[in-house]
Protein backbone atom coordinates (compact mmCIF):
# COMPACT_ATOMS: atom_id res chain seq x y z
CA UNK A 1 -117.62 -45.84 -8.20
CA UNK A 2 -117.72 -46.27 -12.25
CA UNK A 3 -114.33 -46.85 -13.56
CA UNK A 4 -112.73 -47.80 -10.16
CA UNK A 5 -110.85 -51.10 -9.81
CA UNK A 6 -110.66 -52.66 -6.44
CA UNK A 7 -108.11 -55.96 -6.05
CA UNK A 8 -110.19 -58.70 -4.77
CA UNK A 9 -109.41 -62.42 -3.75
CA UNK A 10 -112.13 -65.06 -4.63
CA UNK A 11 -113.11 -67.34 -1.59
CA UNK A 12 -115.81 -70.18 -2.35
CA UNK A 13 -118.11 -70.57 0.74
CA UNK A 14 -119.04 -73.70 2.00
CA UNK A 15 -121.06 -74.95 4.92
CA UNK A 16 -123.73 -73.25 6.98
CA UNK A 17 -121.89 -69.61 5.31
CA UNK A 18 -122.63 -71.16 1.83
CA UNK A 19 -126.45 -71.56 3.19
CA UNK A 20 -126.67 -68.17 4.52
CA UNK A 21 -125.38 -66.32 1.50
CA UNK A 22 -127.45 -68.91 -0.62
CA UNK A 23 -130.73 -67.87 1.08
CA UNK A 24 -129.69 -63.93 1.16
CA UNK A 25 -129.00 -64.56 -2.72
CA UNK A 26 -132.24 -66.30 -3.41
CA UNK A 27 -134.37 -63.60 -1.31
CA UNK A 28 -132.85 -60.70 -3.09
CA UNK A 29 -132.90 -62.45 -6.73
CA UNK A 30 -135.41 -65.43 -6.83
CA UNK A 31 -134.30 -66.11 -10.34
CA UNK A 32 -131.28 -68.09 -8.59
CA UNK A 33 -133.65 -70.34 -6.72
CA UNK A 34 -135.37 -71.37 -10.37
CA UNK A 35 -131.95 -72.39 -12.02
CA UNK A 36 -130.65 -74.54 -8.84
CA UNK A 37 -133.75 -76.55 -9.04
CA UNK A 38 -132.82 -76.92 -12.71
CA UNK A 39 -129.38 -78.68 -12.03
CA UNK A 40 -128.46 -81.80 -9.42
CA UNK A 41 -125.33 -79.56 -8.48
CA UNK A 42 -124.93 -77.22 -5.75
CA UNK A 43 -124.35 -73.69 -7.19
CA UNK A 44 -120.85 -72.25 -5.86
CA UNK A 45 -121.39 -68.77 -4.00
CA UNK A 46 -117.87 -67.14 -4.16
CA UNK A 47 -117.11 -63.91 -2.01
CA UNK A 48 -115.02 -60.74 -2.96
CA UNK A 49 -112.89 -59.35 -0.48
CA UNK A 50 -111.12 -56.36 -1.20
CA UNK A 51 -107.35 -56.80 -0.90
CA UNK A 52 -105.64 -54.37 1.10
């Protein structure tokens, strides 16, 4: 897929879908889990979906 270009809307997830793509995120890329204890904020998780 180099070079293609997909149209995609951005949707922030909130909620029990924030925590499950949270703990996906953190599982494949434990790096993530480091900086959120770094910050009093919760991180925003957005999702891609392809338009169309």
């Amino acid at each position: 897929m180099a070079g293609r270009q997909v149209a995609v809307t951005a949707q922030q997830l909130h909620g029990p879908e924030r925590d499950e793509a949270w703990r996906q995120i953190t599982t494949a890329a434990p790096r993530f889990a480091q900086y959120e204890r770094k910050t009093d904020r919760e991180l925003p998780v957005i999702r891609l979906v392809a338009q169309g």
